[in-house]
N, C-alpha and C. Protein backbone atom coordinates (compact mmCIF):
# COMPACT_ATOMS: atom_id res chain seq x y z
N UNK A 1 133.34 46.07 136.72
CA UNK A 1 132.26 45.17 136.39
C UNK A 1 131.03 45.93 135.95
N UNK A 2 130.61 47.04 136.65
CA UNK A 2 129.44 47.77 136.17
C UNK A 2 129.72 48.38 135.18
N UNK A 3 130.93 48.73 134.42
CA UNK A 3 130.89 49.31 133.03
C UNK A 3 130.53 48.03 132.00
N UNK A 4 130.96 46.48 132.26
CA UNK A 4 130.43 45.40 131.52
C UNK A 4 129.01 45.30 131.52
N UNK A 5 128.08 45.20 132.80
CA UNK A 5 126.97 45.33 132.70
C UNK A 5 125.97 46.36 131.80
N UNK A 6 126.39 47.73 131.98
CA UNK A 6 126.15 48.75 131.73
C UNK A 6 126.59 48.74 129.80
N UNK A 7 127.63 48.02 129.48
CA UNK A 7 127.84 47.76 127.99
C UNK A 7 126.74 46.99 127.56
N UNK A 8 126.58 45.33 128.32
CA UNK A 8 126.03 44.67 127.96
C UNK A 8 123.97 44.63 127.51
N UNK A 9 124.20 45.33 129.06
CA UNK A 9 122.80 46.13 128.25
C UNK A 9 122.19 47.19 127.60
N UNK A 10 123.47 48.01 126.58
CA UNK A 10 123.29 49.12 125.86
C UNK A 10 122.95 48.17 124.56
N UNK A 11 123.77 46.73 124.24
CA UNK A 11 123.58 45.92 123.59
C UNK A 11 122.22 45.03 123.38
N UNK A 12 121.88 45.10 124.88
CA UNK A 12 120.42 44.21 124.25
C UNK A 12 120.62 42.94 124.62
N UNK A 13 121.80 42.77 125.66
CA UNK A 13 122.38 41.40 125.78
C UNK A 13 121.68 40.93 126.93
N UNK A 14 121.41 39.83 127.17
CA UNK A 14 121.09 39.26 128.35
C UNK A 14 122.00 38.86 128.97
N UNK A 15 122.00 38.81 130.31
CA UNK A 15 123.17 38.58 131.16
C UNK A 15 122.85 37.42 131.78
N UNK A 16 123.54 35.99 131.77
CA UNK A 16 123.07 35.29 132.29
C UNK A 16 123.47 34.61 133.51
N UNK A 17 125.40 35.24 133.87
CA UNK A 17 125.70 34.77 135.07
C UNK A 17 126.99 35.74 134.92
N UNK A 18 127.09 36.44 136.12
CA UNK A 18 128.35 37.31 136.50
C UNK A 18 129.26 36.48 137.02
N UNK A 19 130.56 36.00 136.99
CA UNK A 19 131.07 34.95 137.14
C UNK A 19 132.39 35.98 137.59
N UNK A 20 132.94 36.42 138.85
CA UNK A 20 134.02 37.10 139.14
C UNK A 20 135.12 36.20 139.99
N UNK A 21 136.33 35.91 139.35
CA UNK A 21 137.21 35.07 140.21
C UNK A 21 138.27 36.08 140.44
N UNK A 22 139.12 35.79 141.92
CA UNK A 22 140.12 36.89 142.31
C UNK A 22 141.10 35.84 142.32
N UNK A 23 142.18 36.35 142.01
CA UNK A 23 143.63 35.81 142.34
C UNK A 23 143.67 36.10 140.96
N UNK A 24 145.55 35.36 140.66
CA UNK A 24 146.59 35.40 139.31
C UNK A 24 146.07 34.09 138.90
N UNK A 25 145.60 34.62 137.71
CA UNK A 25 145.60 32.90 136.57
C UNK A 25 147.19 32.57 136.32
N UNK A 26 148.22 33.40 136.66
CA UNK A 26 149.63 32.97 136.47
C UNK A 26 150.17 32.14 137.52
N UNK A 27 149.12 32.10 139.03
CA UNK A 27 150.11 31.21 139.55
C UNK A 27 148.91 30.18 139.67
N UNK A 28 148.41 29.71 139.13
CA UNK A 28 147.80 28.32 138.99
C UNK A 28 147.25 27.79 137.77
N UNK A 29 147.37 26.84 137.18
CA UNK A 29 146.75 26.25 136.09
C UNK A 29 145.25 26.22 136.26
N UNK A 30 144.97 26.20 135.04
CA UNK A 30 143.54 26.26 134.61
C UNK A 30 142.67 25.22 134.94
N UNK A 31 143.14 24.40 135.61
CA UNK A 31 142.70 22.74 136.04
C UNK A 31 142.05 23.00 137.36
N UNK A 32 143.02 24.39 137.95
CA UNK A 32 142.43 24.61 139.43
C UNK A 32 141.39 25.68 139.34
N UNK A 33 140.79 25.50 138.54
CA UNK A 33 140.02 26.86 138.38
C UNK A 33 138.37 26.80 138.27
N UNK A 34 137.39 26.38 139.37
CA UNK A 34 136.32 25.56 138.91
C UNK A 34 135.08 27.46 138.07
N UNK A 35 135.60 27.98 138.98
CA UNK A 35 134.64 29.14 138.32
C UNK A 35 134.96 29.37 136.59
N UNK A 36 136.23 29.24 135.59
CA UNK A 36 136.34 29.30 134.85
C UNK A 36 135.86 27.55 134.28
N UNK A 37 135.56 26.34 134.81
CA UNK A 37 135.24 25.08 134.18
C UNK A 37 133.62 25.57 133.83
N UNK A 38 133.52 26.34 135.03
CA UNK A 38 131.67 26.77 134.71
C UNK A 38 131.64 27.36 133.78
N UNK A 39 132.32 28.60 133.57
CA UNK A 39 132.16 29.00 132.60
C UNK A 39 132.17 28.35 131.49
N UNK A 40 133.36 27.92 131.01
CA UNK A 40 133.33 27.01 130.27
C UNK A 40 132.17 25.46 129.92
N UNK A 41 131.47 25.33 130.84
CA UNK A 41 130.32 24.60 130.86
C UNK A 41 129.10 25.13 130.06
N UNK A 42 128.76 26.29 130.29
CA UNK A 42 128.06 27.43 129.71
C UNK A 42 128.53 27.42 128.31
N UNK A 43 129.27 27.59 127.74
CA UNK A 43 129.96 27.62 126.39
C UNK A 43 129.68 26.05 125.73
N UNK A 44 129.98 25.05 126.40
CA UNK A 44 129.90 23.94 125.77
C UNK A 44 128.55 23.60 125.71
N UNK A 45 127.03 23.93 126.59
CA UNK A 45 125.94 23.71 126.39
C UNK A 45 125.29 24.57 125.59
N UNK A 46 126.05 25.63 125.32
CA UNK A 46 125.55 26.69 124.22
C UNK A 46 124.50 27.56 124.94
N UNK A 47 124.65 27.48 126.17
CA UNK A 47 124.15 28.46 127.13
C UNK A 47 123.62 29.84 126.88
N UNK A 48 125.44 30.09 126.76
CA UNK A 48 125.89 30.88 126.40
C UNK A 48 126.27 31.47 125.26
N UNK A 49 126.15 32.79 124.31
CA UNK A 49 126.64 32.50 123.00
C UNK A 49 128.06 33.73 123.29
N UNK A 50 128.37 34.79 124.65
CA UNK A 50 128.98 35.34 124.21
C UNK A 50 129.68 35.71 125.88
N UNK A 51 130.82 36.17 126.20
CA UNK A 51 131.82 36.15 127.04
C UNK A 51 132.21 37.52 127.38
N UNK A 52 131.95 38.71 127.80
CA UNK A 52 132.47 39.93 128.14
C UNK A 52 133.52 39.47 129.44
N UNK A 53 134.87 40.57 129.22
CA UNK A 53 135.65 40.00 130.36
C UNK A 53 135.87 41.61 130.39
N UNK A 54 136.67 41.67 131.83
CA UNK A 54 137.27 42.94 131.60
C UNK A 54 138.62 42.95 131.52
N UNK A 55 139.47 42.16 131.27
CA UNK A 55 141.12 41.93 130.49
C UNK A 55 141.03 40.86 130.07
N UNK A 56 141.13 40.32 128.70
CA UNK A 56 140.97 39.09 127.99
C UNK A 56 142.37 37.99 129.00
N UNK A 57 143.26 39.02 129.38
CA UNK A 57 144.72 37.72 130.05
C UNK A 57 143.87 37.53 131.24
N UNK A 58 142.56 37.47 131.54
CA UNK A 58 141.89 36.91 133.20
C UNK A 58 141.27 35.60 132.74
N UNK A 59 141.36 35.20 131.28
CA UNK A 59 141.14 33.81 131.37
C UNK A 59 142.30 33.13 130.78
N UNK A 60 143.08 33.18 130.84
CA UNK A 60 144.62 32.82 130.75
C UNK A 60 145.70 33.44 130.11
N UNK A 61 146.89 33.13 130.25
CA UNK A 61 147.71 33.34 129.60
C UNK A 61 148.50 32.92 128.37
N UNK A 62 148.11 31.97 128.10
CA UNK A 62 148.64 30.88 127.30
C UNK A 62 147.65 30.71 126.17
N UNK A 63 147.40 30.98 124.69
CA UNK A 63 146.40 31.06 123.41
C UNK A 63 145.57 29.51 123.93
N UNK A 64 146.55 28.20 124.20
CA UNK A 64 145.89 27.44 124.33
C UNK A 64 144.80 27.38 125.11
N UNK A 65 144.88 28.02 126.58
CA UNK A 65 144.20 28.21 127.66
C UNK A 65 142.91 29.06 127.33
N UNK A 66 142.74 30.29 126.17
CA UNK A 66 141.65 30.81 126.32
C UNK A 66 140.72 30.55 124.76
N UNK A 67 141.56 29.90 123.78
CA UNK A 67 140.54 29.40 122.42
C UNK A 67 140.19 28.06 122.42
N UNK A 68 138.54 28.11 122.17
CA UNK A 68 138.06 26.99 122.54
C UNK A 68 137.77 26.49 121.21
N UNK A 69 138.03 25.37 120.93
CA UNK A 69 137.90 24.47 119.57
C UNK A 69 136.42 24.62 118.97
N UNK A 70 135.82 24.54 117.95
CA UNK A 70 134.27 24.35 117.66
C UNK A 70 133.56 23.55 118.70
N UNK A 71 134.57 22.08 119.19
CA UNK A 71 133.65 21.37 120.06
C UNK A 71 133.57 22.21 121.86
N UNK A 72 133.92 22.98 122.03
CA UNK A 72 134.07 23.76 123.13
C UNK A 72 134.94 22.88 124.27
N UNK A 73 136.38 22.20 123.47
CA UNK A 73 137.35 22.03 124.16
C UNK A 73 138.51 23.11 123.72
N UNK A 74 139.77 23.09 125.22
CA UNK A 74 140.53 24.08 124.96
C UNK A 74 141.66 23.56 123.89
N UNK A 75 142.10 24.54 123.10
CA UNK A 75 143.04 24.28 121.82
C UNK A 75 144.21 23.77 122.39
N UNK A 76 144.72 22.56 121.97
CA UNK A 76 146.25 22.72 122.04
C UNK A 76 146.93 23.65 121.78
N UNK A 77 147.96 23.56 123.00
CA UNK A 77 148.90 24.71 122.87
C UNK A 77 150.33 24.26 122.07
């Protein structure tokens, strides 16, 4: 996490919420997941304009599960 921070502000980025969830996104659907709905809340109010992760498969596994449509719903899979 401190190499994200440490990126984010070589960038100039503002950080506006460290958002760390533990467990497998493989053994539960994305429905059970309220720290990633926040996130995703952030994205849909335009909060947010940008997402550092440190393994892109920690917000799902499935294309549908992690691309969010223009309206900041998730894509059919």
């Amino acid at each position: 996490m401190s190499d994200l921070t440490a990126y984010a502000e070589r960038q100039g980025y503002e950080i506006i919420r460290i958002i760390h969830e533990t467990g497998s996104a493989t053994k539960r659907s994305n429905v059970d997941r309220p720290k990633l709905d926040n996130l995703l809340d952030l994205c849909r109010s335009k909060t947010i304009r940008k997402v550092l992760v440190t393994e892109f498969s920690r917000l799902g596994r499935r294309r549908g599960e992690t691309v969010l449509t223009p309206f900041g719903e998730p894509e059919e899979s």
